[in-house]
C-alpha atoms as a PDB file:
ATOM      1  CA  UNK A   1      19.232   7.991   6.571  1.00  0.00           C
ATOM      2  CA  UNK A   2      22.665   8.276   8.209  1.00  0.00           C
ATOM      3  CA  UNK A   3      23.459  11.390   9.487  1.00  0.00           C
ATOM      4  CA  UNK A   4      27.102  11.353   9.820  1.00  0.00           C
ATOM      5  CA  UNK A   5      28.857  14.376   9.173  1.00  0.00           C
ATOM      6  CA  UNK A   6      31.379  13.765   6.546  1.00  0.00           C
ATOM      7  CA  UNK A   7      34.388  16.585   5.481  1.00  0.00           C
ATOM      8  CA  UNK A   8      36.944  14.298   4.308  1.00  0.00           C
ATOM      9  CA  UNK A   9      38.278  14.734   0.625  1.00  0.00           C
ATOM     10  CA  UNK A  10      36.511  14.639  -2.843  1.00  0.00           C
ATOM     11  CA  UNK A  11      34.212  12.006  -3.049  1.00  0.00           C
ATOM     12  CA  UNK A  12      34.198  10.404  -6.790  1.00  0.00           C
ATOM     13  CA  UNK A  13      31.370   8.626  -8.165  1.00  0.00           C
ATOM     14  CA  UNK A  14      31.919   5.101  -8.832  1.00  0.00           C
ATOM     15  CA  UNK A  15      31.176   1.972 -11.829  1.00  0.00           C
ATOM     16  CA  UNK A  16      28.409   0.769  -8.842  1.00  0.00           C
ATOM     17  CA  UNK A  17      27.255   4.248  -8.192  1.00  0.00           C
ATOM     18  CA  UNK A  18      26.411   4.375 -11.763  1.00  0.00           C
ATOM     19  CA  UNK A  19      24.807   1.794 -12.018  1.00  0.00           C
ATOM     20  CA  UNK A  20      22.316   2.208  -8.965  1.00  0.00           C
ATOM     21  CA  UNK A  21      21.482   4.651 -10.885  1.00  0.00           C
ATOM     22  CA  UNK A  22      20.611   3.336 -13.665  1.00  0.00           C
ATOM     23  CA  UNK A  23      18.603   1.054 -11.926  1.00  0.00           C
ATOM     24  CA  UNK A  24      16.862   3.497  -9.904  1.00  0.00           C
ATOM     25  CA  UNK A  25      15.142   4.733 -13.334  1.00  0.00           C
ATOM     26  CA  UNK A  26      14.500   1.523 -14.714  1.00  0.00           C
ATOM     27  CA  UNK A  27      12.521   0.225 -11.255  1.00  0.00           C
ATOM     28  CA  UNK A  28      11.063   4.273 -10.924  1.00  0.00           C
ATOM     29  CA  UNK A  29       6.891   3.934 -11.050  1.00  0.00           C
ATOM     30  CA  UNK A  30       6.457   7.965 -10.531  1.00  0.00           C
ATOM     31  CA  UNK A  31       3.234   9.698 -10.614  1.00  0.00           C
ATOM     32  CA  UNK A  32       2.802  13.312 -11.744  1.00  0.00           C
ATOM     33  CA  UNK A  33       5.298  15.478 -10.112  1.00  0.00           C
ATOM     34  CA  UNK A  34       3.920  18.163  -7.960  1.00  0.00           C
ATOM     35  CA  UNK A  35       6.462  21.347  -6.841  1.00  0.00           C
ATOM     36  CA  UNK A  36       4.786  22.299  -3.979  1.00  0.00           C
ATOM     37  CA  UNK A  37       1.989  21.085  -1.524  1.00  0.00           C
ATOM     38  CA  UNK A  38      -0.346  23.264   0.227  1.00  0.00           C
ATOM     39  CA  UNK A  39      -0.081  22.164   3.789  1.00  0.00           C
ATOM     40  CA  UNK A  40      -3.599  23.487   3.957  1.00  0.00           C
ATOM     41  CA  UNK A  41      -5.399  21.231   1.454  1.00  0.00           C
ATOM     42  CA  UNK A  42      -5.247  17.697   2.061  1.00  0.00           C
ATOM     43  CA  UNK A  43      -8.393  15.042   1.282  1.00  0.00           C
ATOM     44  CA  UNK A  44      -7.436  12.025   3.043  1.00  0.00           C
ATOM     45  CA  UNK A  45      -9.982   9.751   1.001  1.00  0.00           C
ATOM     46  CA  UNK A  46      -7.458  10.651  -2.068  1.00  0.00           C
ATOM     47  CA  UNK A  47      -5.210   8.783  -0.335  1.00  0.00           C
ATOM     48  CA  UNK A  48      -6.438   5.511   0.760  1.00  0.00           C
ATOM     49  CA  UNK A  49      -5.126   3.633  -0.748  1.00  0.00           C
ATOM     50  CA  UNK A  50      -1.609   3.940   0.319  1.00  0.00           C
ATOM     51  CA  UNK A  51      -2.910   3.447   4.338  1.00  0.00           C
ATOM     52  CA  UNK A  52      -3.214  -0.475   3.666  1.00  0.00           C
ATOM     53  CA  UNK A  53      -0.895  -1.884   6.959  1.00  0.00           C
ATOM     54  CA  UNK A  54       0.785   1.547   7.721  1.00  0.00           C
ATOM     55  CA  UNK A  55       0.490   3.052  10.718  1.00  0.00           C
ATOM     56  CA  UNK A  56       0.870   6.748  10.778  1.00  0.00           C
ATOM     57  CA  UNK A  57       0.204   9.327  14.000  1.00  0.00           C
ATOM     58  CA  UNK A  58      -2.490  11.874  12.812  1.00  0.00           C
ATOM     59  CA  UNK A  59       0.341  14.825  13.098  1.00  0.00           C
ATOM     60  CA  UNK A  60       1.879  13.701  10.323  1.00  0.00           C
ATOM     61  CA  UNK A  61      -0.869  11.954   8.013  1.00  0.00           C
ATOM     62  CA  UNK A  62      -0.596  14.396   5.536  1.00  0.00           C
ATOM     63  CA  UNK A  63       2.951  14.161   4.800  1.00  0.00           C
ATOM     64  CA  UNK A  64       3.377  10.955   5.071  1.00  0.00           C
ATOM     65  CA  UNK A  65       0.514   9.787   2.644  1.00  0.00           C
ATOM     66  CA  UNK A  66       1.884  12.509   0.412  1.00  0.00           C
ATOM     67  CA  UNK A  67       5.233  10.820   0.052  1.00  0.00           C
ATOM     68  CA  UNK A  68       4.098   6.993  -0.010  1.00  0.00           C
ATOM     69  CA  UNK A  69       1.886   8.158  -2.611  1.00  0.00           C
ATOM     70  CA  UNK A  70       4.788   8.091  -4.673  1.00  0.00           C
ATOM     71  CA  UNK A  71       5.575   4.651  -3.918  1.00  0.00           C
ATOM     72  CA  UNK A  72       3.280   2.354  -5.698  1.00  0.00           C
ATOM     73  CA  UNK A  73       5.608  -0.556  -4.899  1.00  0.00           C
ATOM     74  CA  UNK A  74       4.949   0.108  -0.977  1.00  0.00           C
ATOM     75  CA  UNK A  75       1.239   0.302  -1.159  1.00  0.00           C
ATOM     76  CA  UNK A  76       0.482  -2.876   0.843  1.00  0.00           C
ATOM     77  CA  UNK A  77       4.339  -3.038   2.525  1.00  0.00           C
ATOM     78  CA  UNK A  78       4.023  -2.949   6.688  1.00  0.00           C
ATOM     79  CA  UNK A  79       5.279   0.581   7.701  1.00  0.00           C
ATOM     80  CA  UNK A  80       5.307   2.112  11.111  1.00  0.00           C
ATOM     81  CA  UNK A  81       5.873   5.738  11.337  1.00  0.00           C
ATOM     82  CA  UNK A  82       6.642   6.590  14.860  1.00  0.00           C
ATOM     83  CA  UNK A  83       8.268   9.463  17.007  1.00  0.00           C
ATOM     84  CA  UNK A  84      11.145   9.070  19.494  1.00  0.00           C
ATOM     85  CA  UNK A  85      13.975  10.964  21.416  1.00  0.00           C
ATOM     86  CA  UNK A  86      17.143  10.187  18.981  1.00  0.00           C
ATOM     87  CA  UNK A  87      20.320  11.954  17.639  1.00  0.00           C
ATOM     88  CA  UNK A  88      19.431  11.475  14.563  1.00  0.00           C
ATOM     89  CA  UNK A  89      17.229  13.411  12.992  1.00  0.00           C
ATOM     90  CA  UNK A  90      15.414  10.558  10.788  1.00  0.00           C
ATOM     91  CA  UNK A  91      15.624   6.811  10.300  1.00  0.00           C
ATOM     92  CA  UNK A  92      14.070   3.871   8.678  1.00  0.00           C
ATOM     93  CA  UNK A  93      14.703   0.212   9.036  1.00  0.00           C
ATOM     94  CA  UNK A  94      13.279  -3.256   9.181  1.00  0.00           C
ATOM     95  CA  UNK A  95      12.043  -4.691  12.414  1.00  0.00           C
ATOM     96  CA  UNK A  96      15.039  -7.164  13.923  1.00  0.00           C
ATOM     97  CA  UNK A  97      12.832  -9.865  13.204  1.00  0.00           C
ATOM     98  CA  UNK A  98      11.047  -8.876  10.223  1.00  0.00           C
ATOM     99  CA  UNK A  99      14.779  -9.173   8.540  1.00  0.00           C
ATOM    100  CA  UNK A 100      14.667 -13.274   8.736  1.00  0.00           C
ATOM    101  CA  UNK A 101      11.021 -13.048   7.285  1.00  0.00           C
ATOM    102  CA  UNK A 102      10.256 -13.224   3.578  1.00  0.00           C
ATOM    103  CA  UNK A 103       9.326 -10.007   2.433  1.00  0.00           C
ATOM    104  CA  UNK A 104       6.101  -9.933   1.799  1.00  0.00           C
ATOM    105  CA  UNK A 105       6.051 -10.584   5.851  1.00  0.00           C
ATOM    106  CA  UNK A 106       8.782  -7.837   7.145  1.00  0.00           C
ATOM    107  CA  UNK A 107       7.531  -4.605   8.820  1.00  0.00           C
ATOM    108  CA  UNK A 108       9.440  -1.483   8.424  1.00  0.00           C
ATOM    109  CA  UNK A 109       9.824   1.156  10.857  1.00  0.00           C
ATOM    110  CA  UNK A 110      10.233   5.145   9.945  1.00  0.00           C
ATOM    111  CA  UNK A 111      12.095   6.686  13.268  1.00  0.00           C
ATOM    112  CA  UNK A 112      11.186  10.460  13.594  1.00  0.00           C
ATOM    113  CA  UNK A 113      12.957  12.580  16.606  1.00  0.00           C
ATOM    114  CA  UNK A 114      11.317  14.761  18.570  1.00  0.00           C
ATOM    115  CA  UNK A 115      14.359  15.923  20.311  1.00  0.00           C
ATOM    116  CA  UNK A 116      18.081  15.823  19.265  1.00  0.00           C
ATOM    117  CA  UNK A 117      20.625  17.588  20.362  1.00  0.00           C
ATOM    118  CA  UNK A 118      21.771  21.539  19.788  1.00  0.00           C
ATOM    119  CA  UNK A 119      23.178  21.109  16.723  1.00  0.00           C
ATOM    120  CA  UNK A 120      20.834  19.369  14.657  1.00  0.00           C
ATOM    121  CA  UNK A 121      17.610  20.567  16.853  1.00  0.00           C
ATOM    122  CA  UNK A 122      16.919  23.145  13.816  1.00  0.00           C
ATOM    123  CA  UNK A 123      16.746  20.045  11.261  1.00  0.00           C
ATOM    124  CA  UNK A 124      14.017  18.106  12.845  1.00  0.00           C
ATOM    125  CA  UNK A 125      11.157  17.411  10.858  1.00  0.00           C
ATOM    126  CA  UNK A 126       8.712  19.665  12.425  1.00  0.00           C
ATOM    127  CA  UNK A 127      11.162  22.368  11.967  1.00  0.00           C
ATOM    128  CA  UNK A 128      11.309  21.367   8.585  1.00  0.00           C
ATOM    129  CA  UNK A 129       8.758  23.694   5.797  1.00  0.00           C
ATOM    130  CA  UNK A 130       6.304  21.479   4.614  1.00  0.00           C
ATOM    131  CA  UNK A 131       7.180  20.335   1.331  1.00  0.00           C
ATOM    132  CA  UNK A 132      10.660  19.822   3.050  1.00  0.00           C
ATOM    133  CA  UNK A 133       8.637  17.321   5.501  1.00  0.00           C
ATOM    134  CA  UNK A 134       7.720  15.185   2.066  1.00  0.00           C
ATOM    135  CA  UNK A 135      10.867  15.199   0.972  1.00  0.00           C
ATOM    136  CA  UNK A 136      12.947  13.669   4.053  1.00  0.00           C
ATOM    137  CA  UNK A 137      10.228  11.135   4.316  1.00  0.00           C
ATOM    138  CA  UNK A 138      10.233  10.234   0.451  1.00  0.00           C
ATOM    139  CA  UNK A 139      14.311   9.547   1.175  1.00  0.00           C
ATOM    140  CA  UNK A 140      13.309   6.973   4.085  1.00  0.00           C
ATOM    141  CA  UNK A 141      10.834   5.232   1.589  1.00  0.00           C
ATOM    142  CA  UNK A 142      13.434   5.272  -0.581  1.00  0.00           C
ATOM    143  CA  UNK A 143      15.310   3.367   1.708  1.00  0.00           C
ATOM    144  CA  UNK A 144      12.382   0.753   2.575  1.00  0.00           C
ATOM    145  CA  UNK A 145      12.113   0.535  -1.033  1.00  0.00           C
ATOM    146  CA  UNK A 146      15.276  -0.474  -1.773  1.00  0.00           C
ATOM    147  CA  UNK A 147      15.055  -2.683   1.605  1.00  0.00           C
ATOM    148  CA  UNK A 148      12.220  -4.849   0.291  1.00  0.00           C
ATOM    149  CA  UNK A 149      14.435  -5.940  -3.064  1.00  0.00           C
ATOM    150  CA  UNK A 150      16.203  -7.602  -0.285  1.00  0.00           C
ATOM    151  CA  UNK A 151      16.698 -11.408   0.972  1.00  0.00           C
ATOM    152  CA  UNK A 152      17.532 -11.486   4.722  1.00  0.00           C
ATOM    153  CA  UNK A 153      21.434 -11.977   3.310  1.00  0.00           C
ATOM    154  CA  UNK A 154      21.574  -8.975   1.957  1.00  0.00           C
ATOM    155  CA  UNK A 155      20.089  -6.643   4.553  1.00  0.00           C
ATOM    156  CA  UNK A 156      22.487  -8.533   6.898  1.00  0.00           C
ATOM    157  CA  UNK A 157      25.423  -7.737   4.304  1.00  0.00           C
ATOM    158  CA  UNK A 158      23.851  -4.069   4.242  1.00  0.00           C
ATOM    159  CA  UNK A 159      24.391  -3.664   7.852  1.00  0.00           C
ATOM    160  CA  UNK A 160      28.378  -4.423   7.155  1.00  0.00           C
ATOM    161  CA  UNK A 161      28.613  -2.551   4.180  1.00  0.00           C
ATOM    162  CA  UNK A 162      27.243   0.573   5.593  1.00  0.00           C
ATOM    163  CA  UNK A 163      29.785   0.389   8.427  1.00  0.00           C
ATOM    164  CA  UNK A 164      32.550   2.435   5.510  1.00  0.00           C
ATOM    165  CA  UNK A 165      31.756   5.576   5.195  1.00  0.00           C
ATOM    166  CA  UNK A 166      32.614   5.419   1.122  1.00  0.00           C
ATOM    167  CA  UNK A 167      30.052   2.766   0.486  1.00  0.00           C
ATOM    168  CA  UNK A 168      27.877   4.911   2.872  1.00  0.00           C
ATOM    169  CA  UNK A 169      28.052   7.801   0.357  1.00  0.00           C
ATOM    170  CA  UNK A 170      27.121   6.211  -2.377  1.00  0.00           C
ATOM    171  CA  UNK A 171      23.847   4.451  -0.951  1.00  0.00           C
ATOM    172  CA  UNK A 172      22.847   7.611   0.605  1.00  0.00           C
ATOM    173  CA  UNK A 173      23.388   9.444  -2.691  1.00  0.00           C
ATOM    174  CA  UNK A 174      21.698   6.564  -4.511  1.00  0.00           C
ATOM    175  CA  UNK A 175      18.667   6.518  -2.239  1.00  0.00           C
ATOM    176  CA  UNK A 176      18.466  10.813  -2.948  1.00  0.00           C
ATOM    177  CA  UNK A 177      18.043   9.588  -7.032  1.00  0.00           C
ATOM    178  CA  UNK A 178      15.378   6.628  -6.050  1.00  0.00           C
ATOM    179  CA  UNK A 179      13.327   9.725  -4.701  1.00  0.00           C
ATOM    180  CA  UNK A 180      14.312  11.674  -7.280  1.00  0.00           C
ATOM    181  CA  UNK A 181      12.940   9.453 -10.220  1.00  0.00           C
ATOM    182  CA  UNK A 182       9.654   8.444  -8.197  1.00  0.00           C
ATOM    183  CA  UNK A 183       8.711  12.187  -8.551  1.00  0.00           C
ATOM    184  CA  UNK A 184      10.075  13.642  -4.966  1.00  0.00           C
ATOM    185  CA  UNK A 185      12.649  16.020  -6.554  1.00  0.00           C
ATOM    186  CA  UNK A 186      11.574  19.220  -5.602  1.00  0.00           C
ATOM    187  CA  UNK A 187      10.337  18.261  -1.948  1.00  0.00           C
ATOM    188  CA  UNK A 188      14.270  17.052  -1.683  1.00  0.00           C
ATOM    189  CA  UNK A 189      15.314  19.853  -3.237  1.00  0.00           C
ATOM    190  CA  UNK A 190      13.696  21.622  -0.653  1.00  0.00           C
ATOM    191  CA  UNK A 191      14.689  19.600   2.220  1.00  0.00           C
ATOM    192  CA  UNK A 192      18.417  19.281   0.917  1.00  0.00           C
ATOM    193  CA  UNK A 193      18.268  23.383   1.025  1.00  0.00           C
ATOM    194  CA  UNK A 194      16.757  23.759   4.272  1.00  0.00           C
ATOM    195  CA  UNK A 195      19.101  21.679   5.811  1.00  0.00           C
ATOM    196  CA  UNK A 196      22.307  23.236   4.024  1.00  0.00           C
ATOM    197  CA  UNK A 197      20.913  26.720   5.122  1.00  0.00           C
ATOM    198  CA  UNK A 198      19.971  25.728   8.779  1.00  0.00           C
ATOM    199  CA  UNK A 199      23.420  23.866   9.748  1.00  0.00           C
ATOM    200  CA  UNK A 200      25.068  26.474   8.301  1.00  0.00           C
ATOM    201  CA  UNK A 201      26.926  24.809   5.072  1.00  0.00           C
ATOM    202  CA  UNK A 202      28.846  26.594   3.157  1.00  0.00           C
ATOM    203  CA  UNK A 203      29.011  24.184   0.152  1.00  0.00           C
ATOM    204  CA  UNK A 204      26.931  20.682   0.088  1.00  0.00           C
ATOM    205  CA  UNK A 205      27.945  18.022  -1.975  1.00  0.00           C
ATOM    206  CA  UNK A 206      26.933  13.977  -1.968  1.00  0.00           C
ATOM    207  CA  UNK A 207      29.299  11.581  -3.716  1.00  0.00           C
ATOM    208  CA  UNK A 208      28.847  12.364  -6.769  1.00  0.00           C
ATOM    209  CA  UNK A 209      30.975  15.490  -6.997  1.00  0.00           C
ATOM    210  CA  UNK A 210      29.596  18.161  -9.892  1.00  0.00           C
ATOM    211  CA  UNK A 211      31.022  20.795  -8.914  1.00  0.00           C
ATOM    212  CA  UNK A 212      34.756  19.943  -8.330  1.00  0.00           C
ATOM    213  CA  UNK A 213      36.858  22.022  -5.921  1.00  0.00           C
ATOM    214  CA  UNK A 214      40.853  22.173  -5.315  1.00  0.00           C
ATOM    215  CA  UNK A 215      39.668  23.885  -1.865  1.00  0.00           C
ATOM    216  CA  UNK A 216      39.992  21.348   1.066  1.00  0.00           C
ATOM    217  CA  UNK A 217      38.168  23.544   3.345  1.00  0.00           C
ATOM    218  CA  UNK A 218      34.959  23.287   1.326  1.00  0.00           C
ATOM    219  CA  UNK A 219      32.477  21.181   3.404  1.00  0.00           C
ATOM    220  CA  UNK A 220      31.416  17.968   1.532  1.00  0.00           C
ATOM    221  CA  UNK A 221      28.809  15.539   2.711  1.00  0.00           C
ATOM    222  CA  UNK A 222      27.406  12.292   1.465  1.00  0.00           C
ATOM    223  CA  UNK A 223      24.068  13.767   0.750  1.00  0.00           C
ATOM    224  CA  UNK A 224      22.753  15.285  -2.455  1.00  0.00           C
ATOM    225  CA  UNK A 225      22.870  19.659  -2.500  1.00  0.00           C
ATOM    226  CA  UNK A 226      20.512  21.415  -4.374  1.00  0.00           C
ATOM    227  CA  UNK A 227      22.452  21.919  -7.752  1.00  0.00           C
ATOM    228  CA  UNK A 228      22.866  18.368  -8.162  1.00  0.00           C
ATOM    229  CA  UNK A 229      19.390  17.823  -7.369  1.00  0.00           C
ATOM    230  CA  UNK A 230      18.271  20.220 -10.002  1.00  0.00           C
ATOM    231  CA  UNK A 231      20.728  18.585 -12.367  1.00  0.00           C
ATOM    232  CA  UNK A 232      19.054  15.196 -12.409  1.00  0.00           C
ATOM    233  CA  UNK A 233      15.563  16.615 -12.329  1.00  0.00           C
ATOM    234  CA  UNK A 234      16.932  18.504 -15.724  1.00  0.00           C
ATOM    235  CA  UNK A 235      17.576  14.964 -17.221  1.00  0.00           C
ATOM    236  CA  UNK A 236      14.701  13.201 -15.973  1.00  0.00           C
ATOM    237  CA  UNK A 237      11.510  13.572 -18.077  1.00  0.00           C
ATOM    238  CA  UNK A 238       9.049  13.245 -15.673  1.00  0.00           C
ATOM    239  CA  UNK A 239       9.877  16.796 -14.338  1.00  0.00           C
ATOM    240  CA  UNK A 240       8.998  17.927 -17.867  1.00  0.00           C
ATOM    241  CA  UNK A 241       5.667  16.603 -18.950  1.00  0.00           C
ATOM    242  CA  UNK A 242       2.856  19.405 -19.016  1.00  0.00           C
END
């Protein structure tokens, strides 16, 4: 996750965009969707499966198994869930070194703040509701996901890439639909609401833009809002089996 704040002009979606997305559903191994977890009921032996080479501080067990659960693909990856002081909110990337191993090899690390600064205190994670808590940490498995499709050229090439803020919008929207169509739809619904609610924004929008606007003042960012959440969990059919 990159939290840069972004309020400049209508984002469009794009041929590449498009077909991310496409991808993103092809590649999707979702279990059974679930719209909320009860913070209150958690069996841990359900779960491990998904704690092969993870490491994951006992505060946030719960959430975290909840969202690799909906990972298959990750199930054995190296993951390191850790807490530091940092800006931003939430981040997740490979080890420096891990980049020039081969994949099975890499270790990824999941970067959670415990202290920010005044403006985005209110969106760290353990301000975050619960189900909210899954859903930002599904969207950094997203991104370690979509990391481990990677040679060590590419993740280097990623690092350039994600240095314009265009291409920027468009991985950060694509990594929203990854969690999206592994079954994480409502927990980022969720989270994508809390946020837009806590930072106190009027109108969210990633770079896909729905909901097209002649006003320039309308806020725009790079990450998914709710509606367009809800409009790809309308499409996808795995929010509709009974």
């Amino acid at each position: 996750m990159i939290w840069k704040m972004n309020f400049q002009g209508k984002r469009a979606i794009t041929i590449s965009t498009l077909f991310l997305f496409l991808l993103s559903i092809s590649n999707a191994k979702a279990q059974v969707t679930i719209k909320n977890f009860d913070s209150k009921v958690f069996d841990a032996d359900q779960y491990f499966e998904f704690t092969t080479n993870k490491k994951i501080p006992k505060a946030i067990q719960s959430q975290a198994l909840r969202a690799l659960s909906f990972y298959s693909e990750l199930k054995t990856s190296h993951i390191i869930f850790r807490f530091r002081k940092r800006i931003t909110p939430l981040s997740s990337k490979p080890q420096v070194l891990s980049t020039f191993k081969k994949r099975k090899n890499r270790k990824y690390v999941i970067t959670i703040s415990t202290k920010s600064n005044k403006k985005l205190d209110p969106i760290l994670f353990f301000n975050l509701p619960y189900n909210a808590q899954i859903g930002v940490l599904g969207h950094e498995l997203a991104h370690i996901s979509e990391y481990d499709t990677m040679n060590t050229a590419q993740l280097i090439t990623l690092i350039f890439k994600l240095l314009n803020s265009k291409y920027t919008d468009q991985f950060e929207f694509n990594t929203d639909l990854i969690g999206i169509n592994h079954g994480l739809g409502y927990q980022l619904y969720d989270w994508s609401q809390y946020v837009r609610s806590a930072l106190d924004i009027p109108e969210w929008r990633g770079a896909d833009d729905f909901y097209p606007s002649n006003d320039e003042e309308v806020t725009k960012q790079r990450y998914m809002n709710p509606q367009t959440i809800e409009k790809f969990m309308e499409s996808n059919s795995i929010y509709h089996k009974k």
